[in-house]
C-alpha atoms as a PDB file:
ATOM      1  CA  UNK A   1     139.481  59.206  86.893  1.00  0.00           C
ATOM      2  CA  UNK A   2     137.086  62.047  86.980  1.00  0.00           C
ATOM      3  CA  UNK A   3     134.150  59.857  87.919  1.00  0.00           C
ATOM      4  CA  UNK A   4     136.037  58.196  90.856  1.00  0.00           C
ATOM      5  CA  UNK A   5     136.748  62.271  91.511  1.00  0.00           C
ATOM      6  CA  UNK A   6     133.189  63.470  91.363  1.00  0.00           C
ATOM      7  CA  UNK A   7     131.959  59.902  93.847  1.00  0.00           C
ATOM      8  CA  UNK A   8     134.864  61.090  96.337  1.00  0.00           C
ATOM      9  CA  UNK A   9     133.549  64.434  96.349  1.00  0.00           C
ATOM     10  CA  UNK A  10     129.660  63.985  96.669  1.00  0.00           C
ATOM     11  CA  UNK A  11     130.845  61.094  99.656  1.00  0.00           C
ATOM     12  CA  UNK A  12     132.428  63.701 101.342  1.00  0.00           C
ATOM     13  CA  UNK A  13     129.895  66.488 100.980  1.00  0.00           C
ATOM     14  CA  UNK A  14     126.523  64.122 102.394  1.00  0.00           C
ATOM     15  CA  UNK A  15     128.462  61.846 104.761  1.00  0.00           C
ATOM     16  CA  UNK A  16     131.230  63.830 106.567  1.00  0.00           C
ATOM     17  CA  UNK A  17     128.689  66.538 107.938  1.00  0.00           C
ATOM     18  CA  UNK A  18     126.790  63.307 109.288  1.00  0.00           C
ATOM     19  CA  UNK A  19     129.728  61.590 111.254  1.00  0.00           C
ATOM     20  CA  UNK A  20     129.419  63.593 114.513  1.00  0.00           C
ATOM     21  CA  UNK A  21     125.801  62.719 115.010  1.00  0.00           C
ATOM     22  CA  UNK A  22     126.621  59.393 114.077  1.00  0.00           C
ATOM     23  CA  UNK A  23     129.262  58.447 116.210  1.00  0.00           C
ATOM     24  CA  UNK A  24     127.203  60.496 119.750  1.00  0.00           C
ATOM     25  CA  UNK A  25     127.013  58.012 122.614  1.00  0.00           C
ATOM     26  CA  UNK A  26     123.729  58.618 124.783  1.00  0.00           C
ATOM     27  CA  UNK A  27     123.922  60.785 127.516  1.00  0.00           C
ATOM     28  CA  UNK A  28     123.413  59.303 131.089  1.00  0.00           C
ATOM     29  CA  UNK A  29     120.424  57.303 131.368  1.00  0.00           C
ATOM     30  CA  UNK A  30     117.484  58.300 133.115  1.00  0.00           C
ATOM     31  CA  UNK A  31     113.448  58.832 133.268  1.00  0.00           C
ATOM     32  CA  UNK A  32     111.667  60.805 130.268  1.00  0.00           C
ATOM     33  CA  UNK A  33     111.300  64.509 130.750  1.00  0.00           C
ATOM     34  CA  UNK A  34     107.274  63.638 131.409  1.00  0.00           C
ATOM     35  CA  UNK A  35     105.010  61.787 133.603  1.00  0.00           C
ATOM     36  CA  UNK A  36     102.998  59.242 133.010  1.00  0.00           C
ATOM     37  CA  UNK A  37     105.099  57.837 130.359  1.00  0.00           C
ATOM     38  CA  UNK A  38     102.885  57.961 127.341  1.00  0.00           C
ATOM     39  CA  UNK A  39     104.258  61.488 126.221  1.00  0.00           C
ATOM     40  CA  UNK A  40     102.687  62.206 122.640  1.00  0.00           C
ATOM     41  CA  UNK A  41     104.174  65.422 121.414  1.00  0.00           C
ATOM     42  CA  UNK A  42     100.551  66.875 119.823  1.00  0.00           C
ATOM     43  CA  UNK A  43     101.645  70.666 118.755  1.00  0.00           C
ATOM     44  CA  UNK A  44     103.916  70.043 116.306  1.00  0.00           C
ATOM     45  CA  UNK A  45     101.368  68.076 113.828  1.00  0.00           C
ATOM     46  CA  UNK A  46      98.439  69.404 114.781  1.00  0.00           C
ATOM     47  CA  UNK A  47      99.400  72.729 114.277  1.00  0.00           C
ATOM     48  CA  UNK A  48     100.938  72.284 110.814  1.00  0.00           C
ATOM     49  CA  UNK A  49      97.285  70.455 109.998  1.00  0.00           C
ATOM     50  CA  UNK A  50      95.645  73.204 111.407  1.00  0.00           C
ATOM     51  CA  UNK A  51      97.416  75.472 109.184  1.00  0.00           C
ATOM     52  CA  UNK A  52      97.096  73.629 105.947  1.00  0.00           C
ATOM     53  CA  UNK A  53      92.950  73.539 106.733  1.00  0.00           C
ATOM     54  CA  UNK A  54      93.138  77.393 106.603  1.00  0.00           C
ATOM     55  CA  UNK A  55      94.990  77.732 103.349  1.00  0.00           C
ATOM     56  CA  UNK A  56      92.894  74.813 102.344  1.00  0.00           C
ATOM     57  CA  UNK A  57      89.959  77.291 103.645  1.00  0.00           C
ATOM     58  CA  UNK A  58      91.269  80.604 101.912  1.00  0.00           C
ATOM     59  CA  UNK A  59      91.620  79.508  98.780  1.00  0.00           C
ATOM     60  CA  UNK A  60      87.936  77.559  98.800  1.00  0.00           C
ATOM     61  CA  UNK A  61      86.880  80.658  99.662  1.00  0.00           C
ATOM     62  CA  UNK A  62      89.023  82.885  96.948  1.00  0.00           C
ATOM     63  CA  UNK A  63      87.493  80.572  94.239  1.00  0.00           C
ATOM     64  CA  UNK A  64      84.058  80.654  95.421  1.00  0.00           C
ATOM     65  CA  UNK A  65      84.171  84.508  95.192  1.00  0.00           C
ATOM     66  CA  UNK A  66      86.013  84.687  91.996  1.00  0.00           C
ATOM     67  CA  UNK A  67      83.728  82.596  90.444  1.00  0.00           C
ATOM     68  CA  UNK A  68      80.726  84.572  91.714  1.00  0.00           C
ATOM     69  CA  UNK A  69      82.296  87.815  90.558  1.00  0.00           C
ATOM     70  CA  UNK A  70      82.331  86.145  87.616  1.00  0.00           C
ATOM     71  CA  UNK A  71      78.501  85.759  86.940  1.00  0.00           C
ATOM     72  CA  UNK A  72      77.901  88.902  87.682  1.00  0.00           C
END
């Protein structure tokens, strides 16, 4: 009984929050927001690569001056 307790439980908690997304109908139809039609969204990954080469970058460059500090 407490098992079939705990599975209602963790259904409600991950699915019920989901059900108003999942049961949206599409709004009226209609052209993309852009034109020509090949609209590639480039900021959002290019910027999160660009920041992950500059902590990449930092801490290359943290080692490499800890480690010549260190044969000093």
């Amino acid at each position: 009984m407490n098992n079939s307790r705990r599975f209602t439980l963790l259904f409600l908690l991950l699915v019920v929050p989901m059900m108003g997304a999942l049961m949206a109908q599409p709004g009226p139809g209609g052209g993309g927001p852009c034109w020509p039609p090949p609209c590639i969204p480039i900021d959002g990954g290019l910027s999160l690569l660009i920041g992950a080469g500059a902590l990449l970058g930092g801490k290359k460059a943290l080692d490499a001056r800890k480690a010549r500090k260190s044969t000093l």
